[in-house]
Structures are given as C-alpha cells and as structure tokens.
N, C-alpha and C. Protein backbone atom coordinates (compact mmCIF):
# COMPACT_ATOMS: atom_id res chain seq x y z
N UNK A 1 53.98 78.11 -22.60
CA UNK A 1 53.33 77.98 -23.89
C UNK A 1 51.84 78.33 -23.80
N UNK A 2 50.93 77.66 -22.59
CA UNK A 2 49.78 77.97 -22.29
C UNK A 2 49.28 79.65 -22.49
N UNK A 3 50.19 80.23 -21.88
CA UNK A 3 50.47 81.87 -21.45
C UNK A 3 50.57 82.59 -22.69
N UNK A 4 51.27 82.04 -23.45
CA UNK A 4 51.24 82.52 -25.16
C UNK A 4 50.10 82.28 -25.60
N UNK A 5 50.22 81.15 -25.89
CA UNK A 5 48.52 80.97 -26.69
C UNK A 5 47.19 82.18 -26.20
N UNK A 6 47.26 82.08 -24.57
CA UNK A 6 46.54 83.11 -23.94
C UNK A 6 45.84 84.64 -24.68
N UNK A 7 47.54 84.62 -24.58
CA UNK A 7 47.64 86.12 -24.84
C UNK A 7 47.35 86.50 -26.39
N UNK A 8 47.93 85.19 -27.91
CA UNK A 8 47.59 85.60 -28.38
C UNK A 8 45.84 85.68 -29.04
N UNK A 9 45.50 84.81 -28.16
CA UNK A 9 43.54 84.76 -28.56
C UNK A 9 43.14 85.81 -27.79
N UNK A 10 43.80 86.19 -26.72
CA UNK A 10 43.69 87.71 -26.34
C UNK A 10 43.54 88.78 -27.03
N UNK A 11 44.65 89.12 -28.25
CA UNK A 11 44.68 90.05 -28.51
C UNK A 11 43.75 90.15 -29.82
N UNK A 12 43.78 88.74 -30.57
CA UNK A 12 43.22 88.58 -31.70
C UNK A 12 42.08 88.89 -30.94
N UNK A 13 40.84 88.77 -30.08
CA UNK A 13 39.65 88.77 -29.48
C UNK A 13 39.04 90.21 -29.37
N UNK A 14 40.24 90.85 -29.09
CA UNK A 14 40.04 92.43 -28.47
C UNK A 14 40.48 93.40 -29.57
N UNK A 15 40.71 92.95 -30.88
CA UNK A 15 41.32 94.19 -31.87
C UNK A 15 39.31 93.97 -32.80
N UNK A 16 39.30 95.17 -33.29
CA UNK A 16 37.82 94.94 -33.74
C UNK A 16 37.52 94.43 -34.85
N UNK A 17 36.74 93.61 -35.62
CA UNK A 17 36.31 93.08 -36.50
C UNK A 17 36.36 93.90 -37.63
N UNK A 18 36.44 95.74 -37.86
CA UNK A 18 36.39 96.47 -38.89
C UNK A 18 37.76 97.72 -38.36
N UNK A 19 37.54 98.65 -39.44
CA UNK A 19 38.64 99.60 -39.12
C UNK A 19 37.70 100.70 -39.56
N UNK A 20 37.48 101.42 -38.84
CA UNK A 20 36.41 103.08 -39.12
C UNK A 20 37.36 104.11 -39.28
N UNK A 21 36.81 105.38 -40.10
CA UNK A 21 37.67 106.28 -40.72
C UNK A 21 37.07 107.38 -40.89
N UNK A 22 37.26 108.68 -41.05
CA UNK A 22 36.31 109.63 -40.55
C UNK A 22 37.33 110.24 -42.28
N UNK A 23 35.82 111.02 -42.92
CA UNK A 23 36.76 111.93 -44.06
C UNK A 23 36.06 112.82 -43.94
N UNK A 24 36.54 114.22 -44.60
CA UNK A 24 36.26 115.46 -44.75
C UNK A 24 36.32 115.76 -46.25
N UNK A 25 35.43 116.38 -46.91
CA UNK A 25 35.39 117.04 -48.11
C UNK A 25 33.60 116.79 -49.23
N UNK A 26 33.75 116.93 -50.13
CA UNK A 26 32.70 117.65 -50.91
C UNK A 26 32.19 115.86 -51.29
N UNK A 27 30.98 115.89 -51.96
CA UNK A 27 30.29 114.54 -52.69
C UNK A 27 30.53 114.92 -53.82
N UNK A 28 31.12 113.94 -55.20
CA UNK A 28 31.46 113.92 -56.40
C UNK A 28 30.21 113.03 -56.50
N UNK A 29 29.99 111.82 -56.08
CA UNK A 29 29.22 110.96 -56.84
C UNK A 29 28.34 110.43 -56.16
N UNK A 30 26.68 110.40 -56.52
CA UNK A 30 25.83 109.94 -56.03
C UNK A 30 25.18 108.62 -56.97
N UNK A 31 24.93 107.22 -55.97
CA UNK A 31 23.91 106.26 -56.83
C UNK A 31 23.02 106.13 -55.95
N UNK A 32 22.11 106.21 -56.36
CA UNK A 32 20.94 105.83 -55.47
C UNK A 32 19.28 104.99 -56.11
N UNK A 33 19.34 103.66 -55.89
CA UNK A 33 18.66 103.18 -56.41
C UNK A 33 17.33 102.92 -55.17
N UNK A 34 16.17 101.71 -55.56
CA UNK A 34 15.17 101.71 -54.40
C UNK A 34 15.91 100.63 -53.27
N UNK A 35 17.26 99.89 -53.87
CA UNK A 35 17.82 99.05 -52.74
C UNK A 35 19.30 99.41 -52.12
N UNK A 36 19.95 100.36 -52.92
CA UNK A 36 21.32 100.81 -52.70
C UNK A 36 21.21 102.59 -52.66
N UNK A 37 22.02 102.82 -51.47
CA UNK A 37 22.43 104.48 -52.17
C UNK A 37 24.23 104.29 -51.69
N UNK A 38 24.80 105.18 -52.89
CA UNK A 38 26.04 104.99 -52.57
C UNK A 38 26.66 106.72 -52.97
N UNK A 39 27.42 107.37 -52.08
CA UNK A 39 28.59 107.74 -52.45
C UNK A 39 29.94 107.96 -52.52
N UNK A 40 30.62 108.88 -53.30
CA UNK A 40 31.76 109.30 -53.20
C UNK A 40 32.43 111.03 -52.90
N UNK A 41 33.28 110.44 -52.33
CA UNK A 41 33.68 111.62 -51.75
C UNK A 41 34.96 112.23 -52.20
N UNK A 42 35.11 113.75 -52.07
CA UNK A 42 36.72 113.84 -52.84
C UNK A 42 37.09 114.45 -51.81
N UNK A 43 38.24 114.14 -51.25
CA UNK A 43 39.12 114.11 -49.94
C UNK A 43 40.24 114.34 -49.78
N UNK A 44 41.23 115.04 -49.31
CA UNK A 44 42.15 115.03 -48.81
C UNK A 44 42.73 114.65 -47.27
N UNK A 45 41.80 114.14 -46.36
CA UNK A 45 41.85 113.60 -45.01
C UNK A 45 42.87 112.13 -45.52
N UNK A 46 42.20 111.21 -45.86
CA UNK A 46 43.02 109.82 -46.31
C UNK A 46 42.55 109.95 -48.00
N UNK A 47 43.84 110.13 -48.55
CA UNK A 47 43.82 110.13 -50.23
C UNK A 47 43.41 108.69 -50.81
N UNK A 48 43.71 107.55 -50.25
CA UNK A 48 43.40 106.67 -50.13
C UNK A 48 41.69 106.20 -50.29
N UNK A 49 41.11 107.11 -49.62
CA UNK A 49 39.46 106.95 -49.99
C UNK A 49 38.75 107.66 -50.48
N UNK A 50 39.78 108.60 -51.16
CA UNK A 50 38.85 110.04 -52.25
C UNK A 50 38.38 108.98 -53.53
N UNK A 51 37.87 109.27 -53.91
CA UNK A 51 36.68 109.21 -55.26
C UNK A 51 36.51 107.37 -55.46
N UNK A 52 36.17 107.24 -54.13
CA UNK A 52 35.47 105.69 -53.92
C UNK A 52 34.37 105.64 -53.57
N UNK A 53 33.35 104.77 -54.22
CA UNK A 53 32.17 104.46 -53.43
C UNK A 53 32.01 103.89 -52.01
N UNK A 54 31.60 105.05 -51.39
CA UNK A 54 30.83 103.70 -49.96
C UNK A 54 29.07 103.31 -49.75
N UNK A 55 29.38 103.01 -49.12
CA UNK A 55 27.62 102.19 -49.01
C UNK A 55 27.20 102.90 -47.74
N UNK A 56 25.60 103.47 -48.06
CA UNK A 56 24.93 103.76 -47.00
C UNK A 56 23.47 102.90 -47.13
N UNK A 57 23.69 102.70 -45.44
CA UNK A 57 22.72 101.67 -45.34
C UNK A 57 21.26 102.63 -45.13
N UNK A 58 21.42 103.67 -44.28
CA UNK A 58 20.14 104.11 -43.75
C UNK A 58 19.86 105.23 -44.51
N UNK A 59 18.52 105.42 -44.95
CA UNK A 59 17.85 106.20 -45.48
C UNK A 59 18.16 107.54 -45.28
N UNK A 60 17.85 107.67 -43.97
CA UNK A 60 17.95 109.02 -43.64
C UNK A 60 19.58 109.78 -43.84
N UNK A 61 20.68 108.85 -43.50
CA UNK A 61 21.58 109.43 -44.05
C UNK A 61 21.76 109.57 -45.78
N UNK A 62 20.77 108.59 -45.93
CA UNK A 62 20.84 108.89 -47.86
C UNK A 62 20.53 110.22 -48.58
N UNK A 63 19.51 110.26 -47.54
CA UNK A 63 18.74 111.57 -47.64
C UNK A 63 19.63 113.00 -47.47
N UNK A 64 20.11 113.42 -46.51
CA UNK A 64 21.31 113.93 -45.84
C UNK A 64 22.23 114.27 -47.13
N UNK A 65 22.91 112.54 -47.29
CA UNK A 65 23.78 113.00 -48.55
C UNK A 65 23.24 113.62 -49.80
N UNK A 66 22.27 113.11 -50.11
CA UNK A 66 21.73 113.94 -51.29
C UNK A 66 21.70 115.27 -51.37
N UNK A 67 21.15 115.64 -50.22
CA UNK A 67 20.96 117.20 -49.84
C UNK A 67 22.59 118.07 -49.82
N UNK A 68 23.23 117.19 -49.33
CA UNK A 68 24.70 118.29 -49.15
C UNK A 68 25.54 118.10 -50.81
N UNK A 69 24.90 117.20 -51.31
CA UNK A 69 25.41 116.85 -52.86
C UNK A 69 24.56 118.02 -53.60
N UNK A 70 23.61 118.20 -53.57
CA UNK A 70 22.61 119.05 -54.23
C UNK A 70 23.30 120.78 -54.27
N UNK A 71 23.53 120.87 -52.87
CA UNK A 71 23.75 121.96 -52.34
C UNK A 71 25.06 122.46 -52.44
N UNK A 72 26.16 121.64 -52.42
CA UNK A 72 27.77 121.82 -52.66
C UNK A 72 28.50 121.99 -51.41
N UNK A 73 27.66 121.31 -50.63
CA UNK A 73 28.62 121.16 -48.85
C UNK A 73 29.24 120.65 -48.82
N UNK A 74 30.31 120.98 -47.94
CA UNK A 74 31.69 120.23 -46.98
C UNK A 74 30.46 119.12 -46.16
N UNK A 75 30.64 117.56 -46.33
CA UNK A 75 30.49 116.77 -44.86
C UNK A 75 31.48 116.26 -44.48
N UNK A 76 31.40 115.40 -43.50
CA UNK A 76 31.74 115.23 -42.85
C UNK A 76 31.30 113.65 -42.66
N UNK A 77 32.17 112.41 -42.67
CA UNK A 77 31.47 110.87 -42.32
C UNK A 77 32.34 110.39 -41.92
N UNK A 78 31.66 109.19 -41.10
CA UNK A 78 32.14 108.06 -39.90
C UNK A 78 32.11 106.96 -40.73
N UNK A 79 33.22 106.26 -41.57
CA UNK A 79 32.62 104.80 -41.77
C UNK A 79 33.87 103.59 -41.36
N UNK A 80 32.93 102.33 -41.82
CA UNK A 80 33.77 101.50 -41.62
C UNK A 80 33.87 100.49 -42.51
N UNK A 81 35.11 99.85 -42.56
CA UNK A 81 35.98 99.43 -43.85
C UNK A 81 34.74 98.01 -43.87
N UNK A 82 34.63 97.22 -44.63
CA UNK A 82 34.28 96.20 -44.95
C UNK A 82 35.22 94.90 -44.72
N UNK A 83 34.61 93.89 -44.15
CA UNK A 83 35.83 92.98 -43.73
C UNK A 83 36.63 92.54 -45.36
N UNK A 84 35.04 92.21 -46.48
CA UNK A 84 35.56 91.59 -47.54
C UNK A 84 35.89 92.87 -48.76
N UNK A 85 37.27 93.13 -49.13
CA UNK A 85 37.48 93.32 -49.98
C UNK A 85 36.70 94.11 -50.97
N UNK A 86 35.57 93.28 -51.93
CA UNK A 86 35.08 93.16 -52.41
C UNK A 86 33.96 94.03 -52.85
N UNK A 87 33.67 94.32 -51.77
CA UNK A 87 32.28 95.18 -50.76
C UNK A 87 32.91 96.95 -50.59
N UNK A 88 31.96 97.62 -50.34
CA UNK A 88 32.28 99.18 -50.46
C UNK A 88 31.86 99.45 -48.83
N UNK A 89 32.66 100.42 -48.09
CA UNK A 89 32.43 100.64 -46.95
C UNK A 89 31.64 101.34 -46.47
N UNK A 90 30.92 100.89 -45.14
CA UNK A 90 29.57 101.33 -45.32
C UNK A 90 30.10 102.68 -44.17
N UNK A 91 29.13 103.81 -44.37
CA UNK A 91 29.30 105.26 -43.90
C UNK A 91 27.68 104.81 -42.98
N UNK A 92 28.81 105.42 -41.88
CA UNK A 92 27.26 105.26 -40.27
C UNK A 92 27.26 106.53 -39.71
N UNK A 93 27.67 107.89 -40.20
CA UNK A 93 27.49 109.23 -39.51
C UNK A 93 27.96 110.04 -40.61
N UNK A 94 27.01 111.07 -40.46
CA UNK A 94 27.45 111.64 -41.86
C UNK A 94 27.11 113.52 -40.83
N UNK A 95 28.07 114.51 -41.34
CA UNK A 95 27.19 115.79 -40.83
C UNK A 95 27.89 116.86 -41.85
N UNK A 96 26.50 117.67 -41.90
CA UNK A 96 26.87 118.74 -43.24
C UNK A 96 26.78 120.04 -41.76
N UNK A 97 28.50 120.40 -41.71
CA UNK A 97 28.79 121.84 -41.07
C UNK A 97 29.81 122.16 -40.84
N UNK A 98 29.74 123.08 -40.56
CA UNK A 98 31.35 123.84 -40.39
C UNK A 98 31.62 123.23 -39.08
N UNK A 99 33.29 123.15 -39.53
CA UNK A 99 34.36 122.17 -38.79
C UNK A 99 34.58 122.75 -37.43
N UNK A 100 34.25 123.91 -37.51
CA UNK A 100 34.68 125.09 -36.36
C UNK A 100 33.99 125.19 -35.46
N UNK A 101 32.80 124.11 -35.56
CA UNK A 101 31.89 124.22 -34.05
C UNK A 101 32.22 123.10 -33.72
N UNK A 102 32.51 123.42 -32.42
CA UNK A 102 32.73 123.32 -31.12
C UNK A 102 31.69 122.27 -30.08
N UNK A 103 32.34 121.02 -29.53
CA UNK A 103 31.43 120.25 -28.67
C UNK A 103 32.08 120.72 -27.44
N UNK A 104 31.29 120.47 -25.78
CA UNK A 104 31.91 120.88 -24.64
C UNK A 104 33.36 119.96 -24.66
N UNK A 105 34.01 120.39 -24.09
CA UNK A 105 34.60 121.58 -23.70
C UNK A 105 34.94 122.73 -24.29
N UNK A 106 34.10 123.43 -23.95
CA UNK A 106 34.14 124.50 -25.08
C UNK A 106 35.72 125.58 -24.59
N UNK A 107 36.17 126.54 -25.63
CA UNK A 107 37.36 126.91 -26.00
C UNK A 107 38.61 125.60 -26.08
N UNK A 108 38.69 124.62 -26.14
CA UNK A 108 39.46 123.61 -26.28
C UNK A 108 39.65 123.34 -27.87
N UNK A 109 40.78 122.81 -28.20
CA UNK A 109 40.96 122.18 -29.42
C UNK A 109 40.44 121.00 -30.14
N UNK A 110 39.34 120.95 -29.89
CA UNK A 110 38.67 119.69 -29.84
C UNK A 110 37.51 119.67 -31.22
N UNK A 111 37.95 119.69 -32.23
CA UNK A 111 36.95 120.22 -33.28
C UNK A 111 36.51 118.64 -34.02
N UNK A 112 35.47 118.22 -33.65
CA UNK A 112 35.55 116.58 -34.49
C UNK A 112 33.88 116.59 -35.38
C-alpha cells in the first residue's frame, strides 16, 4: 500500500503544473491596453485555439505581435494553458518566419 501511495505522489509530482502548445497561423485580433496586450490567432495547428484570446505578459513580445499583425505574417507561438479556466493562456515565444528554416542539424526534418 505504502508503494502505491509512493508512486502515486510520484507521478502527480512529476506531470507539470500547465500544458504548453505551439500554433501556427495569421493574428485576427489585437487588445492592447497600458496593463494587458492580448491576442488571437486563426489556426489550423489545434482548431481548438483558433480565434481565442491569449495573454501576453512581456512587452517585447507585444511589440512583435503587433508588428506581424500590422504586416499580415504567419507566427509562430509557444504558450501555456492557464491552470484556471477562467484566465486566457499566456503566449511565452512568439516568431514571425518562414517555417522552412532550419535549426542544426541542418538537412534533417526538424523544422520547429
């Protein structure tokens, strides 16, 4: 019984506190106030998170998004789900470029 219990505060301990999600496609919707910037994205990666707000915390990616919103770019973002419900998920990597470049190992299938 000890051995159970173990294992399961084990596993509960080691699965992560959020769930991160990477999407691909264009910005539909920008808010950006002096305490919030938020957008949305229209997606076909997870349909599930096309034309939802997420929350960006840092400026400089605010900045970023604005610019590829302005401009009509494909990005590219890293975020992660919010534990509560309630709350919009906050985006921690954002990059405006073509999908087709390449990190080392280069000629590999490795396009992220």
């Amino acid at each position: 019984m000890i051995k159970l219990i173990a294992a399961t505060v084990t596993i509960l301990l080691c699965q992560p506190a959020f769930s991160e999600y990477k999407l691909v496609g264009k910005i539909n919707g920008l808010r950006h106030s002096e305490e919030n910037c938020h957008i949305s994205i229209k997606t076909n990666t997870m349909p599930g998170y096309s034309n939802i707000w997420h929350y960006i915390e840092k400026e400089k990616i605010c900045k970023l998004a604005q610019l590829a919103y302005v401009l009509g770019k494909d990005i590219t973002i890293d975020a992660q789900e919010n534990s509560n419900p309630d709350y919009a998920s906050t985006i921690v990597d954002i990059a405006v470029t073509d999908t087709t470049i390449q990190w080392p190992p280069y000629n590999k299938s490795n396009h992220n």
